[in-house]
N, C-alpha and C. Protein backbone atom coordinates (compact mmCIF):
# COMPACT_ATOMS: atom_id res chain seq x y z
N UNK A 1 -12.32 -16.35 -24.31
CA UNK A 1 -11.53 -15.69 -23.30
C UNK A 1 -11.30 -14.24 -23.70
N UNK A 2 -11.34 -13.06 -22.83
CA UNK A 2 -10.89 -12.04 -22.81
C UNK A 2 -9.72 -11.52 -23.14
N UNK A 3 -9.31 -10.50 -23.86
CA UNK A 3 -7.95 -11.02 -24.47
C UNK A 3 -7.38 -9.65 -23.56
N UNK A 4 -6.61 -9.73 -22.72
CA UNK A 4 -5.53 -8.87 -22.06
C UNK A 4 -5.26 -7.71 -23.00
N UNK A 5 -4.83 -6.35 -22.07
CA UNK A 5 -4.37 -5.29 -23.17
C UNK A 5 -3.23 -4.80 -21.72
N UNK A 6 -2.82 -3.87 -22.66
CA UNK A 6 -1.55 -2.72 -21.28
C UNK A 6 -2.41 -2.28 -20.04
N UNK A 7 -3.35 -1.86 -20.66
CA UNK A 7 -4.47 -1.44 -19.41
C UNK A 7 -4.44 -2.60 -18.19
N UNK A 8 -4.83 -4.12 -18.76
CA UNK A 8 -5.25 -4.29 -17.95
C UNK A 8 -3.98 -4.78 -17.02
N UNK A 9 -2.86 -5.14 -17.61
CA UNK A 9 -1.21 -5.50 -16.98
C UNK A 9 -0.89 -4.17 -16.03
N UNK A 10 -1.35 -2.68 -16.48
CA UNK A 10 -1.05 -2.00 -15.33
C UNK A 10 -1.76 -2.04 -14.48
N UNK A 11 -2.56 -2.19 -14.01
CA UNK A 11 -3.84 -2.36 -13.59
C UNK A 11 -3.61 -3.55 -12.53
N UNK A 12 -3.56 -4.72 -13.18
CA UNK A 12 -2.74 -5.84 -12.35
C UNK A 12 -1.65 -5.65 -11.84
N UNK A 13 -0.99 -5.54 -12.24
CA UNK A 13 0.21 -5.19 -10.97
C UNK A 13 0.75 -3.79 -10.14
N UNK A 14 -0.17 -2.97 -10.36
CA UNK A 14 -0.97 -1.76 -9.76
C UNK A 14 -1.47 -2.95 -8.06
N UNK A 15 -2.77 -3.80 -8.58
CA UNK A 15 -3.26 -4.36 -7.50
C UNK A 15 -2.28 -5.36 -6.67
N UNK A 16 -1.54 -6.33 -7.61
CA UNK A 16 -0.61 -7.01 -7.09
C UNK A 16 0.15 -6.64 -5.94
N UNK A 17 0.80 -5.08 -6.61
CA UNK A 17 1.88 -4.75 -5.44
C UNK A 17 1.28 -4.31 -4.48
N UNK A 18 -0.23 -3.81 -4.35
CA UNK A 18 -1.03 -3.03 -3.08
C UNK A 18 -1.15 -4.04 -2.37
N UNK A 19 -1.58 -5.03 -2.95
CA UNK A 19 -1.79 -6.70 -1.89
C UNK A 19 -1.11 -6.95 -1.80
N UNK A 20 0.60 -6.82 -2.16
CA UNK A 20 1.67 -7.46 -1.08
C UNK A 20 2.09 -6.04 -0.28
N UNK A 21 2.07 -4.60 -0.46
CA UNK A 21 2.16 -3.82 0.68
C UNK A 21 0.95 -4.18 1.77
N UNK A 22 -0.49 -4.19 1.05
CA UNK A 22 -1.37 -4.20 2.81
C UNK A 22 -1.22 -5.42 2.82
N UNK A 23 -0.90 -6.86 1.86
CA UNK A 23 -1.56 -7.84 3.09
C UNK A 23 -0.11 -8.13 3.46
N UNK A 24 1.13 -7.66 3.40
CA UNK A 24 2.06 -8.15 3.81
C UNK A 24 2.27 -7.79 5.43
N UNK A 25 1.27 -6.27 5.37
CA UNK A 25 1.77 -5.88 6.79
C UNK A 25 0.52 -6.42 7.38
N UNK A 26 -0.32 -6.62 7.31
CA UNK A 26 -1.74 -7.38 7.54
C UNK A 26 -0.95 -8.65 8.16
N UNK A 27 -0.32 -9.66 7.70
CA UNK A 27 0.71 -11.19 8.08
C UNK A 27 1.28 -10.59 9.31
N UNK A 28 2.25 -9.48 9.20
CA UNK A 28 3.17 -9.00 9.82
C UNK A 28 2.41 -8.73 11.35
N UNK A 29 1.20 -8.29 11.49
CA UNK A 29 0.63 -7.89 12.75
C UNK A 29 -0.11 -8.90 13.19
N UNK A 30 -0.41 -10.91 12.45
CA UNK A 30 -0.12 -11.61 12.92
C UNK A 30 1.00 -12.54 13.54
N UNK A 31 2.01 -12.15 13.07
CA UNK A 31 3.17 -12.63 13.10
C UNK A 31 4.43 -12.49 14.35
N UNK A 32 3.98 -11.03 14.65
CA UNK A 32 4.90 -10.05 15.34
C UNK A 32 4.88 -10.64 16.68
N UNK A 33 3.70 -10.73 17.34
CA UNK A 33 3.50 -11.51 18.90
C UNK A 33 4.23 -12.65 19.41
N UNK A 34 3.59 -13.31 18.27
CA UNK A 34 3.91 -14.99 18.19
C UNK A 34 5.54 -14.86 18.48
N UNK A 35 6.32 -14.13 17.26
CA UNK A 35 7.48 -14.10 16.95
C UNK A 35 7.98 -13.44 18.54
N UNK A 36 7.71 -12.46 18.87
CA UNK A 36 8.29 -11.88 20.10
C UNK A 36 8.18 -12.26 21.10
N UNK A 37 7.29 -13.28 21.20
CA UNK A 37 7.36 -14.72 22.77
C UNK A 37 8.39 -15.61 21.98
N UNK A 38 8.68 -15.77 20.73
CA UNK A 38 9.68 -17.05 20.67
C UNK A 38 11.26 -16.13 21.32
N UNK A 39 11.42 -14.99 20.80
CA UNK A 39 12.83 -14.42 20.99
C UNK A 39 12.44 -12.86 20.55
N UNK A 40 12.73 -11.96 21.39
CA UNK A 40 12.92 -10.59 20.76
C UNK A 40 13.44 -10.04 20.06
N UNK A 41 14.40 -10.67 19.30
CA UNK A 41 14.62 -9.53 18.20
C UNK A 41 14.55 -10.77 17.06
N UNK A 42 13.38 -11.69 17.08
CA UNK A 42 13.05 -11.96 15.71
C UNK A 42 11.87 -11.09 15.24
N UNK A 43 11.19 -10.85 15.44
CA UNK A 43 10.37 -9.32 15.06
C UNK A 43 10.86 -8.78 14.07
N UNK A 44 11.74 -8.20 14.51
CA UNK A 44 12.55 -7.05 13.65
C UNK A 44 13.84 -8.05 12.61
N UNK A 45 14.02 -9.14 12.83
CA UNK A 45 14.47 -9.69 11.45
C UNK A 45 13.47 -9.97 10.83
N UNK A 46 12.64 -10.16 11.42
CA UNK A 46 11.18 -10.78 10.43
C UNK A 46 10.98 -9.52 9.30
N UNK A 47 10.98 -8.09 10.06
CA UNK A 47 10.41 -6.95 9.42
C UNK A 47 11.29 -6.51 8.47
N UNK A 48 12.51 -6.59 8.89
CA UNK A 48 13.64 -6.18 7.39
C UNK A 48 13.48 -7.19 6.37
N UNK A 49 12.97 -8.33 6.77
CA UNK A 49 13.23 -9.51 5.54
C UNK A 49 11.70 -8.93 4.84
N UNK A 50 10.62 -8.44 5.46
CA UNK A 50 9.56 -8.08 4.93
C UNK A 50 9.73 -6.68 4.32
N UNK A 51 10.26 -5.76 4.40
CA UNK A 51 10.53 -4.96 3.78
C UNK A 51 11.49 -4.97 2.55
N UNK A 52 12.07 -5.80 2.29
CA UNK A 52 13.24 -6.36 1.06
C UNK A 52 12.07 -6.48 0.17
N UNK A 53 11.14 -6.82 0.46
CA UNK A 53 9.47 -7.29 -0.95
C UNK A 53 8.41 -6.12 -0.29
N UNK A 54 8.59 -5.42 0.63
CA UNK A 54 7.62 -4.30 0.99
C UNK A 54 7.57 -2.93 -0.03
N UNK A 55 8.91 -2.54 0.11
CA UNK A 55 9.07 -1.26 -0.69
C UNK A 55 9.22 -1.59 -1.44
N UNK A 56 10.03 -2.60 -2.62
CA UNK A 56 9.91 -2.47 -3.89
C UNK A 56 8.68 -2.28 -4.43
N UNK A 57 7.40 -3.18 -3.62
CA UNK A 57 5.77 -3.28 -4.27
C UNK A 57 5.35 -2.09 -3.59
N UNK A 58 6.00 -1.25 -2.69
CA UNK A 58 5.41 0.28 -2.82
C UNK A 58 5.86 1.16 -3.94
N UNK A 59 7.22 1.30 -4.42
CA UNK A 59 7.32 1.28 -5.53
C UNK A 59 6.81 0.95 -7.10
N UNK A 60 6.46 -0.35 -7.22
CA UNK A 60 5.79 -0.49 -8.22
C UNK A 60 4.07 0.24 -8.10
N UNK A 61 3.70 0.38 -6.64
CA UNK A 61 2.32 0.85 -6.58
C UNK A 61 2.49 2.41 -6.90
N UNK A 62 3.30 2.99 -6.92
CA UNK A 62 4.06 4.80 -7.29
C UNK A 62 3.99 4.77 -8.15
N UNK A 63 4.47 3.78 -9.30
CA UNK A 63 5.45 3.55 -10.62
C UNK A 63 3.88 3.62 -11.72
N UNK A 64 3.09 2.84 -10.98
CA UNK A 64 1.73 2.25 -11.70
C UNK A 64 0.90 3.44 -11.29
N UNK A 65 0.73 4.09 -10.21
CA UNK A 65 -0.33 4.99 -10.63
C UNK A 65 0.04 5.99 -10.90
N UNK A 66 1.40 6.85 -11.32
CA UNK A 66 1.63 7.36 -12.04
C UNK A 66 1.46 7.12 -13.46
N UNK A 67 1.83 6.27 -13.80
CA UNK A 67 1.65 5.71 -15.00
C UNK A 67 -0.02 5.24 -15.47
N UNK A 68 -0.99 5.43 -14.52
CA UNK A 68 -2.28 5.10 -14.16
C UNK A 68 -3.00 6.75 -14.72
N UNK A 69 -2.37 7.60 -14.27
CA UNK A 69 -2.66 9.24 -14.14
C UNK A 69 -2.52 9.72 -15.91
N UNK A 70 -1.56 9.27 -16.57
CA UNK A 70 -0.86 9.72 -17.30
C UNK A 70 -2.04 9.13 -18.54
N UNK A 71 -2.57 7.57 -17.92
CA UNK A 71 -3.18 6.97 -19.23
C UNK A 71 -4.90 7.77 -18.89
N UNK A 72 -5.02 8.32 -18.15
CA UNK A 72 -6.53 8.09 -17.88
C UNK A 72 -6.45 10.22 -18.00
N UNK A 73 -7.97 10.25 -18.91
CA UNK A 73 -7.89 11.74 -18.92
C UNK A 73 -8.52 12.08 -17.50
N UNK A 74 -8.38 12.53 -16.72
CA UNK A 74 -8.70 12.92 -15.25
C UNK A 74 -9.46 14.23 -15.41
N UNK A 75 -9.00 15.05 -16.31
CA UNK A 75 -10.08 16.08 -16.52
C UNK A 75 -11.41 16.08 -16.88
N UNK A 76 -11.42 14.78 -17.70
CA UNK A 76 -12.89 14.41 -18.70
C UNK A 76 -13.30 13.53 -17.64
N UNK A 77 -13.13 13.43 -15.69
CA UNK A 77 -13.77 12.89 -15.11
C UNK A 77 -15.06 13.65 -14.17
N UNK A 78 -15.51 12.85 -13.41
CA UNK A 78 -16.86 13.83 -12.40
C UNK A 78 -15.58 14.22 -11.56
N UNK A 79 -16.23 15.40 -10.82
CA UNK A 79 -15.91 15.74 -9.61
C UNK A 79 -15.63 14.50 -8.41
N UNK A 80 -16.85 14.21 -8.29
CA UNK A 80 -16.75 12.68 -7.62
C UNK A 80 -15.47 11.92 -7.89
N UNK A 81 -15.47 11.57 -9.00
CA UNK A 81 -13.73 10.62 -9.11
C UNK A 81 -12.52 11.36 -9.17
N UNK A 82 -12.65 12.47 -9.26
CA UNK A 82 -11.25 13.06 -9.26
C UNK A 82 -10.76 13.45 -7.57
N UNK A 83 -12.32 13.83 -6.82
CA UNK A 83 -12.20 13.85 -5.44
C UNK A 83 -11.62 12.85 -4.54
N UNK A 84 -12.06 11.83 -5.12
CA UNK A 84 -11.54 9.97 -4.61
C UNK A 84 -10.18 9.97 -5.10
N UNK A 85 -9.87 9.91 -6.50
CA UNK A 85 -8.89 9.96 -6.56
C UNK A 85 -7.43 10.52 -5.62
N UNK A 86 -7.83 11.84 -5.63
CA UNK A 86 -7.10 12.75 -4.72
C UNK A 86 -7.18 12.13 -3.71
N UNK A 87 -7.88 11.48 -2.66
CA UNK A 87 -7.67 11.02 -1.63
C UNK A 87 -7.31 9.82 -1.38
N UNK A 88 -7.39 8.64 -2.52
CA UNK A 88 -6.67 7.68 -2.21
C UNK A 88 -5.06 7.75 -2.77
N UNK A 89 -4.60 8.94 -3.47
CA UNK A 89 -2.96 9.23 -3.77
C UNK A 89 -2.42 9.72 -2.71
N UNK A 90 -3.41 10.76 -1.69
CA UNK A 90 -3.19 10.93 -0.65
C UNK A 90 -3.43 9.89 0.87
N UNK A 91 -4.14 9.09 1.04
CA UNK A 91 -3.78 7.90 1.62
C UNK A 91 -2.38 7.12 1.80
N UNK A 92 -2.49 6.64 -0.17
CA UNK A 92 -1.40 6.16 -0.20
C UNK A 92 0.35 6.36 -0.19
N UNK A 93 0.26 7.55 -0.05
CA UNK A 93 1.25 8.58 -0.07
C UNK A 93 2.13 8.29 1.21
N UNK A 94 0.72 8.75 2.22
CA UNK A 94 0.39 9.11 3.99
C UNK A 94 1.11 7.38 4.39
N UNK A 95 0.48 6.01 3.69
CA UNK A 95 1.03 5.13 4.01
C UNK A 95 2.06 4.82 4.08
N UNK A 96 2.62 4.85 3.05
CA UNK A 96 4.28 4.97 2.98
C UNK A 96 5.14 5.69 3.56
N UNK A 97 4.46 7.15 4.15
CA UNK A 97 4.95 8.05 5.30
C UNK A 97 5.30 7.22 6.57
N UNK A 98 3.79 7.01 6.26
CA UNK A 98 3.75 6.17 7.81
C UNK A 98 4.77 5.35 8.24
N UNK A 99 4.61 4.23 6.96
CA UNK A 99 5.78 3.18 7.26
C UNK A 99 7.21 3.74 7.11
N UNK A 100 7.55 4.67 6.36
CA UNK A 100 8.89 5.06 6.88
C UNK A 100 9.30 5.35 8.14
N UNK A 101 8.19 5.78 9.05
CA UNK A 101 8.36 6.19 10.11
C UNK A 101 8.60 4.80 11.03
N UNK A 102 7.80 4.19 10.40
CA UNK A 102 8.27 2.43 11.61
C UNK A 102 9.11 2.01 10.90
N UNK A 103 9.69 2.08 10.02
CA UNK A 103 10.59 1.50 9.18
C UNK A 103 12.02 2.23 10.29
N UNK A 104 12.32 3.18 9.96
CA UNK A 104 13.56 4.00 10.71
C UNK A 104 13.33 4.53 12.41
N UNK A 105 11.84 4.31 12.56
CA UNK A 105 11.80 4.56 14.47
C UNK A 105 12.33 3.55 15.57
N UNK A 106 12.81 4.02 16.34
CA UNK A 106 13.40 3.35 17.04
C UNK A 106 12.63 3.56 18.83
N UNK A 107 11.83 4.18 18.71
CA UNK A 107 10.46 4.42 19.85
C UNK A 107 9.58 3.56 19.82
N UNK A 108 8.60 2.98 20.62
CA UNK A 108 7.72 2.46 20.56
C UNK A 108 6.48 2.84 20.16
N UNK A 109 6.71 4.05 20.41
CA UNK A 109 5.32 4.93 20.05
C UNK A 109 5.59 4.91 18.42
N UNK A 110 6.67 5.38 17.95
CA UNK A 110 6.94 5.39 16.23
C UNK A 110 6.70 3.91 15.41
N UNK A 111 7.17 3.10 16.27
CA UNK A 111 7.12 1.47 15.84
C UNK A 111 5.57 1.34 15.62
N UNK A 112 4.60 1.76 16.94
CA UNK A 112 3.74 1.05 16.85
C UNK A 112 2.79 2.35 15.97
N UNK A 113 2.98 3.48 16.12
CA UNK A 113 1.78 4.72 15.73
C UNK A 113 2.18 4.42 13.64
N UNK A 114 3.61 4.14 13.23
CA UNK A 114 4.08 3.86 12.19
C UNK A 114 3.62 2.85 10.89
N UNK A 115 3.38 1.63 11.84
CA UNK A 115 3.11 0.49 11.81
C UNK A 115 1.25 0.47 11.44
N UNK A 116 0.75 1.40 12.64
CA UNK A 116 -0.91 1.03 12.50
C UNK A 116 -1.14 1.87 11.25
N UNK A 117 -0.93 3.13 11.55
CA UNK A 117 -1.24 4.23 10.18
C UNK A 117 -0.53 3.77 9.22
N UNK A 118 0.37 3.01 9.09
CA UNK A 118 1.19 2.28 7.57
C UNK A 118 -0.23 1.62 7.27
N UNK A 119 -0.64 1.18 8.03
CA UNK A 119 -1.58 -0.08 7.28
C UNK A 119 -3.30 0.22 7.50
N UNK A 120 -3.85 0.85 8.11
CA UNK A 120 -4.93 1.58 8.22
C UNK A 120 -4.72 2.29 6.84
N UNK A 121 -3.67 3.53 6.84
CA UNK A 121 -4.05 4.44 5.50
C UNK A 121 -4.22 3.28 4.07
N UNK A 122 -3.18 2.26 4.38
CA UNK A 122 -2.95 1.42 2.85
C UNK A 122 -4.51 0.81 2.57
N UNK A 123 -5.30 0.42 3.84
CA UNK A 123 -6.64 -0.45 3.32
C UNK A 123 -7.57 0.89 2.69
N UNK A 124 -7.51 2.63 3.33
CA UNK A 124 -8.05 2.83 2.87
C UNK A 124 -8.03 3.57 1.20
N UNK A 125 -6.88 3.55 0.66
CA UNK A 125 -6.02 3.61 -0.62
C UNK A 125 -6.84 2.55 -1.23
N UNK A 126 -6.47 1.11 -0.81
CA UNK A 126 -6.81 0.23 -1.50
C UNK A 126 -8.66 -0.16 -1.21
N UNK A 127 -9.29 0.65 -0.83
CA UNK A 127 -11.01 0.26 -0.79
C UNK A 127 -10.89 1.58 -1.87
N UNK A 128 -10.74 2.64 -1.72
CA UNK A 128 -10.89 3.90 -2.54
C UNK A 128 -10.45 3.47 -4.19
N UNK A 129 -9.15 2.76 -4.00
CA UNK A 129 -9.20 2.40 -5.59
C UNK A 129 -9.91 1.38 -6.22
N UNK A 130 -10.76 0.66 -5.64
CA UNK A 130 -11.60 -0.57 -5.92
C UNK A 130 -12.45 0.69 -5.98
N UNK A 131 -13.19 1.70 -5.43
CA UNK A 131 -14.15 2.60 -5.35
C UNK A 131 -14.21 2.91 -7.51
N UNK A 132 -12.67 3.46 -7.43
CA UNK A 132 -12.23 3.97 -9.12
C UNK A 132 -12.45 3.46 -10.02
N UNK A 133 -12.36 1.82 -9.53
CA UNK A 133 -12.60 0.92 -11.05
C UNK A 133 -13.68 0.43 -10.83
N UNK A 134 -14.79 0.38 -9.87
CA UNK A 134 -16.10 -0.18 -9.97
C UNK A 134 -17.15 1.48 -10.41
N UNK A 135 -16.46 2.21 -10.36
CA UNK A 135 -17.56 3.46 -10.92
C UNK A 135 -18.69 3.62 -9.99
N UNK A 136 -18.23 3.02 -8.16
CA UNK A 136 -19.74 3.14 -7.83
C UNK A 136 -19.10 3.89 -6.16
């Protein structure tokens, strides 16, 4: 067996918390319909109870690639990965924008424009950082 190091624990729960930010809202945009033919404002209890485990694992995804930046020399990289890089911190950044914006909108247009770009930018954060650790 492979024997675990810090690397690879940040690393893991780096990915952990990205898969409960996208696939949580990924559930959530199955969920939401269903829920809003049973009663209208279970939706939106659904979404605060999903956000109680949303932002903390956006948090830990901040916490980790900072802490991701700090371990990895970024200068001694190609152009190529530092370019990716930059754009999936900026993705993931943009995601969390996003979702603040459906998080605190009270428009439909904010709910729903909030909601899609929350989770559009997060898949492409999370394909770009699979991009980082496969070197390809």
């Amino acid at each position: 067996m492979l024997s675990p190091s810090i690397d690879t624990l940040r690393l893991f729960l780096h990915v952990l918390a990205a898969a409960v930010w996208v696939g949580g809202q990924i559930v959530m945009v199955g969920l939401v319909p269903r829920l809003r033919r049973a009663r209208a404002e279970i939706p939106r209890v659904a979404a605060q109870a999903f956000g109680v485990v949303a932002w903390p694992a956006f948090a830990v995804v901040v916490v980790t690639g900072f802490w991701s930046l700090v371990e990895v020399d970024v200068a001694d990289t190609s152009t190529e990965y530092q370019v990716t890089l930059f754009l999936k911190i900026l993705l993931a950044m943009a995601s969390g924008g996003a979702a603040a914006v459906h998080t605190v909108g009270r428009s439909r247009l904010a709910l729903a424009l909030g909601g899609a770009l929350g989770l559009l930018l997060g898949l492409g954060a999370m394909f770009l950082g699979y991009l980082l650790t496969t070197g390809t």
